[in-house]
Protein backbone atom coordinates (compact mmCIF):
# COMPACT_ATOMS: atom_id res chain seq x y z
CA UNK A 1 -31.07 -33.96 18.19
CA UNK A 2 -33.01 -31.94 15.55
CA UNK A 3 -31.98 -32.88 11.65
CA UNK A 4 -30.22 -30.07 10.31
CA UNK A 5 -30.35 -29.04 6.86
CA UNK A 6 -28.38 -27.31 4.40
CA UNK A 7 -27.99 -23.71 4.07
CA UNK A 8 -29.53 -21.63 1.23
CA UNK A 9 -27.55 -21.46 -1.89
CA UNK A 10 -28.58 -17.29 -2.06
CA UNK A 11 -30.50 -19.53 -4.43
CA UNK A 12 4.68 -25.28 -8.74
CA UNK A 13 6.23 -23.82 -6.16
CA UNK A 14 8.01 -21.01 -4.99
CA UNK A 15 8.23 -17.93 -7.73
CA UNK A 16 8.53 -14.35 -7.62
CA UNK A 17 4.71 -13.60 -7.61
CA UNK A 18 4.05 -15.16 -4.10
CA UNK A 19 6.03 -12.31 -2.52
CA UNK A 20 3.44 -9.94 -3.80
CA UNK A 21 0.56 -11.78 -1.88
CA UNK A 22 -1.33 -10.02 1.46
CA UNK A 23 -1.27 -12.34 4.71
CA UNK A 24 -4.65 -13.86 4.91
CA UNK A 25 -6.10 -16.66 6.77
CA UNK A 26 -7.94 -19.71 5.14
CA UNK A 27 -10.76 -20.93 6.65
CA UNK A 28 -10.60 -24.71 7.04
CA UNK A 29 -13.27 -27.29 7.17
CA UNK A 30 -13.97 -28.56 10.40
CA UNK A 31 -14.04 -32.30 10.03
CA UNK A 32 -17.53 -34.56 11.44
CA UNK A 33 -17.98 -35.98 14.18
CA UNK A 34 -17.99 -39.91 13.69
CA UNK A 35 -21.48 -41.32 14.32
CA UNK A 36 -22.73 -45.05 14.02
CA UNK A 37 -24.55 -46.22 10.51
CA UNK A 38 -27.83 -46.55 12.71
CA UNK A 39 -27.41 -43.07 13.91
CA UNK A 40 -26.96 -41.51 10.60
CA UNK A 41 -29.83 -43.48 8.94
CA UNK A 42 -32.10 -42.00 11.90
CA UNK A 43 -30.81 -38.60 11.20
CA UNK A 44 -31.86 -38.99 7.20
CA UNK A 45 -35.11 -40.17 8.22
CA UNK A 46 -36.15 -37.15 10.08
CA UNK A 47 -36.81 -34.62 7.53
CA UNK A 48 -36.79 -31.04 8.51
CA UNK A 49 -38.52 -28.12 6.23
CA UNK A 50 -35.57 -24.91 5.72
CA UNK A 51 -37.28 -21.86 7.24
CA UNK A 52 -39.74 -20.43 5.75
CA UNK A 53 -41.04 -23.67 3.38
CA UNK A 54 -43.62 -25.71 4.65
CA UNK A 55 -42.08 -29.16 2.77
CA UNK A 56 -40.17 -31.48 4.23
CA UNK A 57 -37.25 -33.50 2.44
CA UNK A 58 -34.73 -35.94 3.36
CA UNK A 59 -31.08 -34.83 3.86
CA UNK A 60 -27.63 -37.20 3.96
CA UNK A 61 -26.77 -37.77 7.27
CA UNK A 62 -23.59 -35.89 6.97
CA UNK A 63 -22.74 -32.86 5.59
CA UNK A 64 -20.04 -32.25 3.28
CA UNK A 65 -16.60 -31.03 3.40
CA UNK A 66 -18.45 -27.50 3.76
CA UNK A 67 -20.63 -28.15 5.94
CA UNK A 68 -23.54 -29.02 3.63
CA UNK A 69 -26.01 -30.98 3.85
CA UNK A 70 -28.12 -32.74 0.32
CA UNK A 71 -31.40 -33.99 -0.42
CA UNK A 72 -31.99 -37.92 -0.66
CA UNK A 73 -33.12 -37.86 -4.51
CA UNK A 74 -35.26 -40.22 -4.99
CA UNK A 75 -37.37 -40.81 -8.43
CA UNK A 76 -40.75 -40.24 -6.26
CA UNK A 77 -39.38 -37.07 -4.74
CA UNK A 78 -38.75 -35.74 -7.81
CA UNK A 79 -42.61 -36.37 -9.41
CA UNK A 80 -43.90 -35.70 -6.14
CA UNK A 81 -41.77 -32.12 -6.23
CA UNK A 82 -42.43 -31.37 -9.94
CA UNK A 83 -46.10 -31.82 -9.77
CA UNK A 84 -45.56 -29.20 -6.24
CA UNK A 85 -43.28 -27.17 -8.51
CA UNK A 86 -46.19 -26.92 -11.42
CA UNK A 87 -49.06 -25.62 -8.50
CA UNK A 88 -46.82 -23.04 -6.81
CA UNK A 89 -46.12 -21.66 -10.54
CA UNK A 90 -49.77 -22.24 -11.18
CA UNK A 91 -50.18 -19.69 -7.66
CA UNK A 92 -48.28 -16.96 -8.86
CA UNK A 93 -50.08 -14.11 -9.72
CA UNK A 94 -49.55 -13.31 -13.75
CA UNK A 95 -48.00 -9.68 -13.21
CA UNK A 96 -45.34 -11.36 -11.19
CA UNK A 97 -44.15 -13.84 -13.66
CA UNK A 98 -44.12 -11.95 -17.05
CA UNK A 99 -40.58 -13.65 -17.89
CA UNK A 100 -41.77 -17.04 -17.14
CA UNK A 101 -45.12 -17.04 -18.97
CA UNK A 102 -43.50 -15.81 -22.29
CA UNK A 103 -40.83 -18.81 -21.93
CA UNK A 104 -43.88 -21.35 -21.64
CA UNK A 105 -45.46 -19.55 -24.54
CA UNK A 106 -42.09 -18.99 -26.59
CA UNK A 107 -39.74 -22.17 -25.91
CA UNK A 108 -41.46 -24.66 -24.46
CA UNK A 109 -38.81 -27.46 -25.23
CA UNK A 110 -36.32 -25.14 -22.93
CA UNK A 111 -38.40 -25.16 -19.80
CA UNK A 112 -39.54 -28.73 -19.43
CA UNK A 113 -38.41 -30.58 -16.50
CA UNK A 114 -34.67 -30.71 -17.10
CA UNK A 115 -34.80 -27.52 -16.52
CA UNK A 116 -37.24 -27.11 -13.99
CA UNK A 117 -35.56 -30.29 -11.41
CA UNK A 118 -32.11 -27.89 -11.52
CA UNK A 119 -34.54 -25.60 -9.60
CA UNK A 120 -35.97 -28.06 -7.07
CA UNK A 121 -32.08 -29.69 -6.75
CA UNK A 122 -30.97 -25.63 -5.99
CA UNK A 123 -33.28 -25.25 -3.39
CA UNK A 124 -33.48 -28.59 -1.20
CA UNK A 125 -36.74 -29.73 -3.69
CA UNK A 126 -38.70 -27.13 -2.09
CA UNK A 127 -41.32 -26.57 -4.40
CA UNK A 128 -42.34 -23.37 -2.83
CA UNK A 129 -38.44 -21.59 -3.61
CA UNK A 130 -37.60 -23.13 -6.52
CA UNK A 131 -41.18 -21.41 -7.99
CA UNK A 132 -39.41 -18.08 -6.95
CA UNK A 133 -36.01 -18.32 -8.32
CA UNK A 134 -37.40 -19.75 -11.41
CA UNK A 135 -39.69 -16.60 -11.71
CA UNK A 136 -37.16 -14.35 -11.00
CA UNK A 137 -34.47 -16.09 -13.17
CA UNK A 138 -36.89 -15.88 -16.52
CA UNK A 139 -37.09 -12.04 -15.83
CA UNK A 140 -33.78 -11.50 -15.22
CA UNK A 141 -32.82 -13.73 -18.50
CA UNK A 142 -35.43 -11.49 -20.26
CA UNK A 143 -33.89 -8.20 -18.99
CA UNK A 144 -30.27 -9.64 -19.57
CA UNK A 145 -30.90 -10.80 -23.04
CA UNK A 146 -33.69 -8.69 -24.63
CA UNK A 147 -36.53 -10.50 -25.76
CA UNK A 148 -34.79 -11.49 -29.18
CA UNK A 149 -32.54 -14.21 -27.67
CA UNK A 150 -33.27 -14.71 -24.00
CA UNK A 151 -35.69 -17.89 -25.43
CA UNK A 152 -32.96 -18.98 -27.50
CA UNK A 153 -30.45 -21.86 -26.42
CA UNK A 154 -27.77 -20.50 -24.11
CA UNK A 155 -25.86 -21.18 -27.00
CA UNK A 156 -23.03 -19.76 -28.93
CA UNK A 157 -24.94 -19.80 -31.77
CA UNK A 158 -28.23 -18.76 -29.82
CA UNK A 159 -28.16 -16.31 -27.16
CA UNK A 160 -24.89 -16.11 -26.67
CA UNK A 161 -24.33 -14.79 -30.53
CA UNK A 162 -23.52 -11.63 -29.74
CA UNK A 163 -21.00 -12.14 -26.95
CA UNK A 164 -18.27 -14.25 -28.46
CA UNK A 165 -15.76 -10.95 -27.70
CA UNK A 166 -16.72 -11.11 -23.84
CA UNK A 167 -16.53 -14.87 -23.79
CA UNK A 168 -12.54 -14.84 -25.18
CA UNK A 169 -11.61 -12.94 -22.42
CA UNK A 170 -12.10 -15.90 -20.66
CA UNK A 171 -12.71 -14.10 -17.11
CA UNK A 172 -14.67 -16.82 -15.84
CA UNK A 173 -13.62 -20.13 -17.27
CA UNK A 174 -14.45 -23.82 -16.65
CA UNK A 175 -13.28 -27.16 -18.13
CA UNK A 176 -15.16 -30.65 -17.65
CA UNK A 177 -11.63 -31.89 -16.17
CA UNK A 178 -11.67 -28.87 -12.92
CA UNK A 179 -13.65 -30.49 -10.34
CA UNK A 180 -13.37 -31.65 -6.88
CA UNK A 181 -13.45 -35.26 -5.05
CA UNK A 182 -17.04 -35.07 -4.95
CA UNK A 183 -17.62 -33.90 -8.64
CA UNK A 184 -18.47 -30.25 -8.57
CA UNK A 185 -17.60 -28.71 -11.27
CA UNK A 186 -14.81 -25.31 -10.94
CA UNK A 187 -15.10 -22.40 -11.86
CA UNK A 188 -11.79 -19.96 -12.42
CA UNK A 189 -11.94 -16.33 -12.04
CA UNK A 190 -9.18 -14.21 -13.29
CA UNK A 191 -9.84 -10.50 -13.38
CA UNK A 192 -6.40 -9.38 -14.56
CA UNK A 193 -7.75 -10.49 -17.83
CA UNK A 194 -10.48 -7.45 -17.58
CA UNK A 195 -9.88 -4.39 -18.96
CA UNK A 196 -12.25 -1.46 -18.70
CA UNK A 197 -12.00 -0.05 -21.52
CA UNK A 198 -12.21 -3.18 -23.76
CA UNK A 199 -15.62 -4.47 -23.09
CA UNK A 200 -19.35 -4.42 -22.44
CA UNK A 201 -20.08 -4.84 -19.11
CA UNK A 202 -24.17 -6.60 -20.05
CA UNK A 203 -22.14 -8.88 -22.44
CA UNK A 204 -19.28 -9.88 -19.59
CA UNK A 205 -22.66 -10.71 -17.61
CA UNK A 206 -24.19 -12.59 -20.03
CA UNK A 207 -20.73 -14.62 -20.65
CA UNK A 208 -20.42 -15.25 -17.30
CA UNK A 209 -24.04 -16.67 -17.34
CA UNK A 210 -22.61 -19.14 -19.87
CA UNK A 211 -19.83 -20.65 -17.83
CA UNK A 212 -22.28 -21.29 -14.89
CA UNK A 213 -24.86 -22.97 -17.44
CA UNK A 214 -21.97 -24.82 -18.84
CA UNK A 215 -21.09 -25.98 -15.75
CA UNK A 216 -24.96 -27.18 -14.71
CA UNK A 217 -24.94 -29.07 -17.52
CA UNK A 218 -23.31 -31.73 -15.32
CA UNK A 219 -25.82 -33.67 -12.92
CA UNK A 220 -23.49 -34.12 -10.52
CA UNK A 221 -23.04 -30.24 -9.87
CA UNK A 222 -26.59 -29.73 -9.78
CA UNK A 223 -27.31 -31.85 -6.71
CA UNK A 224 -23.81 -30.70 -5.10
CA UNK A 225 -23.04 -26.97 -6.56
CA UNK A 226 -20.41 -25.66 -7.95
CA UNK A 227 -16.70 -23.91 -6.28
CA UNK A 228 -15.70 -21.00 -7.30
CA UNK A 229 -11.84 -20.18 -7.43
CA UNK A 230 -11.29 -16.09 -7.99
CA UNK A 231 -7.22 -15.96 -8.78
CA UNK A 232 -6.50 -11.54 -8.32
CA UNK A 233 -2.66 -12.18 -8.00
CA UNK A 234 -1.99 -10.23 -11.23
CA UNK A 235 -4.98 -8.05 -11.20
CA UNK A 236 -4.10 -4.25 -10.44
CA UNK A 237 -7.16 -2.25 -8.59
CA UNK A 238 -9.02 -1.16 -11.06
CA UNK A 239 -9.33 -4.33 -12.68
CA UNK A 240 -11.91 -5.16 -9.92
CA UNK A 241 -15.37 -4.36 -11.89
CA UNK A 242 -17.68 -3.84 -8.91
CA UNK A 243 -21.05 -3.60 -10.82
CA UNK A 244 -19.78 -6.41 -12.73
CA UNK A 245 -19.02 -8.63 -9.92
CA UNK A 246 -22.12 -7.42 -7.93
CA UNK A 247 -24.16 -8.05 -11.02
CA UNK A 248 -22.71 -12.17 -11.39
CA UNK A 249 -22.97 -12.64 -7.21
CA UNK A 250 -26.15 -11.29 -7.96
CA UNK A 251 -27.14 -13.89 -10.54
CA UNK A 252 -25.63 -16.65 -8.87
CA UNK A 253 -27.41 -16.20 -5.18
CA UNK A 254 -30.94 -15.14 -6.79
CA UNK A 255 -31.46 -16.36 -10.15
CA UNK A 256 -29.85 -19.32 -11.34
CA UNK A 257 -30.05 -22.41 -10.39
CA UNK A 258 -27.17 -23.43 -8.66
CA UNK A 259 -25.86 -23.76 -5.34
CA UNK A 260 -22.13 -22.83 -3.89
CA UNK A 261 -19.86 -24.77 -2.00
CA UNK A 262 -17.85 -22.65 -1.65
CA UNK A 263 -15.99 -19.12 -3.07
CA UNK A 264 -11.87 -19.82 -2.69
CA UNK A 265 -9.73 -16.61 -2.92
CA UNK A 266 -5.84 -17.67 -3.77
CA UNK A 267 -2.52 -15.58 -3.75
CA UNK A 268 -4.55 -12.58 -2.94
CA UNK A 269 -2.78 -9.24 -3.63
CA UNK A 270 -1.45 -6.29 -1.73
CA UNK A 271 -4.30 -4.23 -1.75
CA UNK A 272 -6.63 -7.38 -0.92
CA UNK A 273 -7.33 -5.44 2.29
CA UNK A 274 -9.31 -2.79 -0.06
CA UNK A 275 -11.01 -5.67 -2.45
CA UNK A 276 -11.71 -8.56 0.24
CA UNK A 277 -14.74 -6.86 2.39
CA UNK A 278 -16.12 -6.05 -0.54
CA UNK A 279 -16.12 -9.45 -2.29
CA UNK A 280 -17.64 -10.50 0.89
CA UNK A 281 -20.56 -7.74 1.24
CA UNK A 282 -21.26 -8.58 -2.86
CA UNK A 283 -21.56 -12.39 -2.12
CA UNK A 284 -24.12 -11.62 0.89
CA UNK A 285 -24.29 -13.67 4.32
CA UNK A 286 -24.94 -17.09 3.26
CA UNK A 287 -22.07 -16.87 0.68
CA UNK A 288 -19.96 -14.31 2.39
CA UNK A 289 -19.46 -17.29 5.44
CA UNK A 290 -18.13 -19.96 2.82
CA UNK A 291 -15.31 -16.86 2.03
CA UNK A 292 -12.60 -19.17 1.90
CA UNK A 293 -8.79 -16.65 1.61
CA UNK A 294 -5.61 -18.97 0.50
CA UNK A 295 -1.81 -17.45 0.68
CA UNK A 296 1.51 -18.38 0.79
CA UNK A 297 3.68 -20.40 -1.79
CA UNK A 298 2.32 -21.91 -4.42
CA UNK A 299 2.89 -25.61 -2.79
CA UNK A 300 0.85 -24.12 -0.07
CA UNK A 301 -1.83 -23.42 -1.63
CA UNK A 302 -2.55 -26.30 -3.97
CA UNK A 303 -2.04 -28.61 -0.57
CA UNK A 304 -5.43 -26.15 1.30
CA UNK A 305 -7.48 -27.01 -1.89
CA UNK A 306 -6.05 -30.45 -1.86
CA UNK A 307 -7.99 -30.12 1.59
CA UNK A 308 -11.09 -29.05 -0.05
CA UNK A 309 -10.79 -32.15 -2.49
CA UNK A 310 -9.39 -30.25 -5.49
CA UNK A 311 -6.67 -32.09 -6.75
CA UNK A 312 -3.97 -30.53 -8.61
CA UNK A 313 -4.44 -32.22 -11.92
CA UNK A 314 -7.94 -30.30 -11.34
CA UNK A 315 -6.23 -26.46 -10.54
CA UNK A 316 -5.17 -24.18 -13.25
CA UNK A 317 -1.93 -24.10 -14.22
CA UNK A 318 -2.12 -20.44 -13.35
CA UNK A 319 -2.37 -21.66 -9.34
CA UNK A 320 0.98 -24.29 -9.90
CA UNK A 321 -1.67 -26.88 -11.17
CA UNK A 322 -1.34 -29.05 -14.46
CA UNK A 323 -5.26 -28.31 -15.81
CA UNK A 324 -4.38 -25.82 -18.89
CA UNK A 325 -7.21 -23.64 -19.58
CA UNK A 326 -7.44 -22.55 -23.47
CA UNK A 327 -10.53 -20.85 -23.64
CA UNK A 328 -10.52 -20.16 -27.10
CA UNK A 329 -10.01 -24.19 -27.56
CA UNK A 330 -12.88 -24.70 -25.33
CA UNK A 331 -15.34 -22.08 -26.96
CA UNK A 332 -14.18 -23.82 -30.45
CA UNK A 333 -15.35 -27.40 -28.92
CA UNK A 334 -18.25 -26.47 -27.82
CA UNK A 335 -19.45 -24.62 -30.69
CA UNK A 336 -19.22 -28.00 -32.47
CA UNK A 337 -20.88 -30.40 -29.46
CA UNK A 338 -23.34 -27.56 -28.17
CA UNK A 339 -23.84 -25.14 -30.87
């Protein structure tokens, strides 16, 4: 059979809240096939180009719990791919890659390749991609930003200067402790915590672009990707920031660098019927299919990510979990380890 490949990363118990939940179905992961060890080191050794690239690269022989497949890194794949990576930028025509020139010109020690492999790992090491999303992640930093900070550190005393406010809210929030079995890192979305009326909606964008970084900062989820857990239990209806969210699904399948496992929805509310197509219409095709929706008891819940390989010393203790999230504790420590 033909090697497959993965798909594109587009780029407690009981308590009185669970009664307030909408019925939903969770989508489970179907478990793979056994195959012999001789088998599976054929499969890796026929490498398959994703549509549309003409390079080939080697996969794992089995995919994930989500149904993902990962490139074989090897040391020569990645100078073979970064020298690719340099003549695709090379072919793109100036006009097209105004944001990405400036950053050669402007902050060269930001765009060396540390940061250009978490483009390659984001799109199977196909040179050909990862030259787009970089492109288009440089001009969308450079819109996001403003020229004054987007070549600064994405720092909290860099770029992010301006947007400690939107960063307290702690909307989306992460933690070196909240990953799963395989080492992606979390992320925690909570948009009770939003309020309309209380901040910027460019800032909230550009906070949001921290977490993620924050999170790539871990090898681990750059090969693998990152879950994302949105908790709307608490959240009334207007609390759902459309152009926000578009703007961060937006980000996250385009721009930068980093590939999903998988979007988890838990204890969603009563009017999730009003909230859920449109979560998965904002997250597009690719992401919209790894739409995971969790209800039911707390206990329930923690054992369908327990499924997914997030543990519950690895869940929020706003899910029944025993991970405390202090986000002003966590801004604090990084502002002394990262700046």
């Amino acid at each position: 059979s033909s090697r497959r490949t993965s798909e594109d990363s587009d780029g407690c118990d009981c308590d009185d809240d669970d009664g307030a939940e909408a019925e939903a179905v969770a989508v489970a992961a179907s478990p793979s096939p056994s195959r012999s060890s001789a088998e599976k080191e054929k499969r890796a050794a026929r490498p398959r180009p994703r549509p549309g690239s003409r390079y080939e690269t080697k996969m794992t022989p089995e995919p994930d719990v989500y149904g993902q497949y990962h490139p074989l890194e090897t040391p020569e794949l990645i100078s073979e791919r970064l020298s690719a990576l340099e003549e695709e930028l090379k072919s793109v025509p100036g006009e097209e890659k105004i944001g990405w020139t400036m950053a050669e010109d402007r902050c060269p020690d930001l765009v060396g390749d540390r940061h250009r492999v978490m483009f390659l790992r984001c799109e199977d090491f196909q040179p050909d991609r990862a030259a787009s999303r970089l492109v288009r992640y440089w001009d969308k930093r450079v819109d996001l930003f403003g020229e004054d900070r987007a070549f600064l550190p994405l720092a909290l005393d860099g770029a992010l200067k301006c947007d400690i406010d939107a960063l307290l809210f702690g909307f989306v929030r992460t933690s070196d402790r909240m990953v799963d079995a395989s080492g992606r890192r979390v992320l925690f979305m909570d948009p009770s915590l939003l309020d309309d009326r209380a901040y910027d909606r460019t800032s909230m964008n550009r906070a949001t672009w921290y977490a993620v970084h924050a999170a790539l900062e871990d090898e681990i989820t750059q090969k693998r990707g990152i879950v994302m857990i949105l908790y709307p239990l608490k959240a009334r209806v207007g609390q759902f920031d459309r152009k926000l969210i578009k703007a961060d699904f937006e980000n996250i399948r385009g721009c930068i660098p980093v590939r999903v496992g998988a979007f988890h929805v838990c204890h969603p509310p009563l009017f999730a019927h009003m909230v859920l197509p449109t979560i998965k219409m904002l997250l597009g095709r690719k992401l919209g299919s790894r739409l995971h929706v969790f209800s039911g008891k707390k206990k329930v819940v923690l054992e369908k990510l327990s499924k997914f390989g997030i543990a519950k010393k690895c869940v929020p203790t706003e899910l029944g979990g025993y991970l405390v999230l202090d986000q002003d504790l966590w801004l604090a420590d990084r502002r002394v380890t990262r700046g």
